[in-house]
Protein backbone atom coordinates (compact mmCIF):
# COMPACT_ATOMS: atom_id res chain seq x y z
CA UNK A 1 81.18 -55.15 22.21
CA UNK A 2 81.85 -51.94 20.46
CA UNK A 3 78.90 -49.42 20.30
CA UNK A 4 78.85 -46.36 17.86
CA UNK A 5 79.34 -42.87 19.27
CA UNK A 6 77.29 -41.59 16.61
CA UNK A 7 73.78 -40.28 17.48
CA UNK A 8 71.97 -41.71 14.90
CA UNK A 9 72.48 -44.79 16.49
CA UNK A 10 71.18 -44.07 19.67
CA UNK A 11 68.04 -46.61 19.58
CA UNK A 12 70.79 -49.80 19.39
CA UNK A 13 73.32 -48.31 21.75
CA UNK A 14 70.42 -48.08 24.21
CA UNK A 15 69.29 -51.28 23.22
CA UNK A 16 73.28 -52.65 23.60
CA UNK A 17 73.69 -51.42 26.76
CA UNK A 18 70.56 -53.22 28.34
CA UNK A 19 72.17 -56.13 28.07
CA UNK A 20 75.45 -55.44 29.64
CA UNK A 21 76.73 -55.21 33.00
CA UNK A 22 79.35 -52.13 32.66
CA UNK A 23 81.23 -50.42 30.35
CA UNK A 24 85.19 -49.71 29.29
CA UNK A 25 85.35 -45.70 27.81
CA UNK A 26 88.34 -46.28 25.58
CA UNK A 27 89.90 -42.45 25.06
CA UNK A 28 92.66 -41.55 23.48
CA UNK A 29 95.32 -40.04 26.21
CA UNK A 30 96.31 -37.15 23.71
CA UNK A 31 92.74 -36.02 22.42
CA UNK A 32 91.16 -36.81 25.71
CA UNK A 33 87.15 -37.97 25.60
CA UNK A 34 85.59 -35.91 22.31
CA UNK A 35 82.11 -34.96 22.32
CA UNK A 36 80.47 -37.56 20.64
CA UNK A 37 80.81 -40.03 23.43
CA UNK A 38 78.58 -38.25 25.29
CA UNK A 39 75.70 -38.98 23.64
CA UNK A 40 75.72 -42.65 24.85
CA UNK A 41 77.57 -41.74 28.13
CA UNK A 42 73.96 -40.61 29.45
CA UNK A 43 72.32 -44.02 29.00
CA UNK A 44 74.59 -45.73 31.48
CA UNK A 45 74.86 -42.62 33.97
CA UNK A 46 71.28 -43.53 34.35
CA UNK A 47 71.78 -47.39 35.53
CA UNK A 48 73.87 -49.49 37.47
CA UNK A 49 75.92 -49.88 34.56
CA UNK A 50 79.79 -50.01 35.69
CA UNK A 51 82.46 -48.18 34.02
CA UNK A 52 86.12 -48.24 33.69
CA UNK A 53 88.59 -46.29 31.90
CA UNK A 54 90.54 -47.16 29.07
CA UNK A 55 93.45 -44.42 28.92
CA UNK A 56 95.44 -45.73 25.33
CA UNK A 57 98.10 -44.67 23.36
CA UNK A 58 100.41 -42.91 26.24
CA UNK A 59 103.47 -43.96 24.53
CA UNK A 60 102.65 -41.03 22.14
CA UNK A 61 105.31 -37.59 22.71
CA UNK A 62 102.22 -35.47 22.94
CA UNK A 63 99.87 -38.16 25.53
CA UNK A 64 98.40 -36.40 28.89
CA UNK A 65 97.15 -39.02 30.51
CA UNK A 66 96.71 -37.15 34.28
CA UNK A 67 94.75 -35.02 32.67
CA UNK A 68 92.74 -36.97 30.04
CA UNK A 69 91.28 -38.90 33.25
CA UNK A 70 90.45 -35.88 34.86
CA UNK A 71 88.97 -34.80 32.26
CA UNK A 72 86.95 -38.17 31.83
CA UNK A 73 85.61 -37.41 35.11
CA UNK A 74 84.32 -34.01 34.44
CA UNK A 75 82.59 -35.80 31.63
CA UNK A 76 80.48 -38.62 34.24
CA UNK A 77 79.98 -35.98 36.33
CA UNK A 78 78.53 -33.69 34.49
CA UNK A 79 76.68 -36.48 32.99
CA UNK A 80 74.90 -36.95 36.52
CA UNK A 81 77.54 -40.28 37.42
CA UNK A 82 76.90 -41.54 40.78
CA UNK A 83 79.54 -41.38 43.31
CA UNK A 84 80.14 -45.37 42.75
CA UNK A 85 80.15 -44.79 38.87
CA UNK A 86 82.82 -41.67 39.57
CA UNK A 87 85.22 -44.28 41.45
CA UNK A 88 85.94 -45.83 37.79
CA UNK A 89 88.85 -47.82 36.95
CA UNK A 90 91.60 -46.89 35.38
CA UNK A 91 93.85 -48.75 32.78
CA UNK A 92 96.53 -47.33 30.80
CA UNK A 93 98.21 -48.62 28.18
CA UNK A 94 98.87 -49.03 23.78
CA UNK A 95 97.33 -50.44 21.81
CA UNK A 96 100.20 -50.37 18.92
CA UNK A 97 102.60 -51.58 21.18
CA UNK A 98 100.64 -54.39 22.88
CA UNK A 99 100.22 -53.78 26.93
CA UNK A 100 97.70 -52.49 29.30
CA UNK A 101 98.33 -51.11 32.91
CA UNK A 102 97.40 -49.94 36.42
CA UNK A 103 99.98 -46.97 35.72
CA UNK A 104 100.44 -44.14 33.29
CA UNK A 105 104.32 -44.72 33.14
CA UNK A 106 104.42 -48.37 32.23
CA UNK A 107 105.21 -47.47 29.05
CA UNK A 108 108.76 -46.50 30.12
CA UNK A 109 109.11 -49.98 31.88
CA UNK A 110 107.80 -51.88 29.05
CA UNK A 111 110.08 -50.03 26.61
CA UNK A 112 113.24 -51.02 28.33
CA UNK A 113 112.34 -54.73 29.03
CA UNK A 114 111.77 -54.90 24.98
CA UNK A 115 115.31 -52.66 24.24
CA UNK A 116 117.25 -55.29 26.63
C-alpha cells in the first residue's frame, strides 16, 4: 500500500501503518529521501514495524546511490530507529527500465544483457 507523505494525512497514515508488518521507503537515488517523508517515518520508528530500502532510478547520469542510503540512515536515526530497524534492507533498482537488485551496479549488467 502506498501512504501519503503529506502531513495532513497523518491520522490515516497512522491508522495504515497499524495494520502492517514493515515498510519499503522508496527514494529516489538522485534526490535522496526529501523532507516530507519524515513526517510518517516517526510512526514506525516507534514500533516493531520493519523497514527496507527502496533505492530507484540509479540508471539516471546524475543517481548517488552510496550516498542516498547513507543518507536514508541519517534519516532513521535521527528519527530514534532501533539498531534492528537501522540494519534495513537494501534494494536497488528502476523502475522505467523494469528490475530490482541487491546491488547498486546492476544496472550496468542489466543494460548489456538487453544490448546483446
Amino acid at each position: 500500500m502506498d501512504t501519503p507523505g503529506h502531513a495532513d494525512f497523518g491520522g490515516e497514515v497512522e491508522r495504515i501503518l497499524g495494520m502492517v508488518d514493515g515498510v519499503l521507503v522508496l527514494v529516489d537515488a538522485a534526490e535522496g529521501p526529501l523532507r516530507r517523508p519524515s513526517s510518517w517515518s516517526r510512526r514506525p520508528s516507534r514500533s516493531a514495524c520493519d523497514r527496507s530500502s527502496v533505492i530507484n532510478k540509479v540508471d539516471r547520469s546524475d543517481a548517488r546511490p552510496t550516498v542516498v542510503v547513507n543518507e536514508v540512515f541519517d534519516l532513521f536515526a535521527a528519527l530514534d530507529a532501533s539498531e534492528e530497524q537501522l540494519d534495513f534492507p537494501i534494494l536497488y533498482g528502476s523502475a522505467k527500465e523494469g528490475w530490482m537488485a541487491t546491488s547498486p551496479n546492476a544496472h550496468k549488467i542489466w543494460a548489456r544483457r538487453t544490448m546483446a
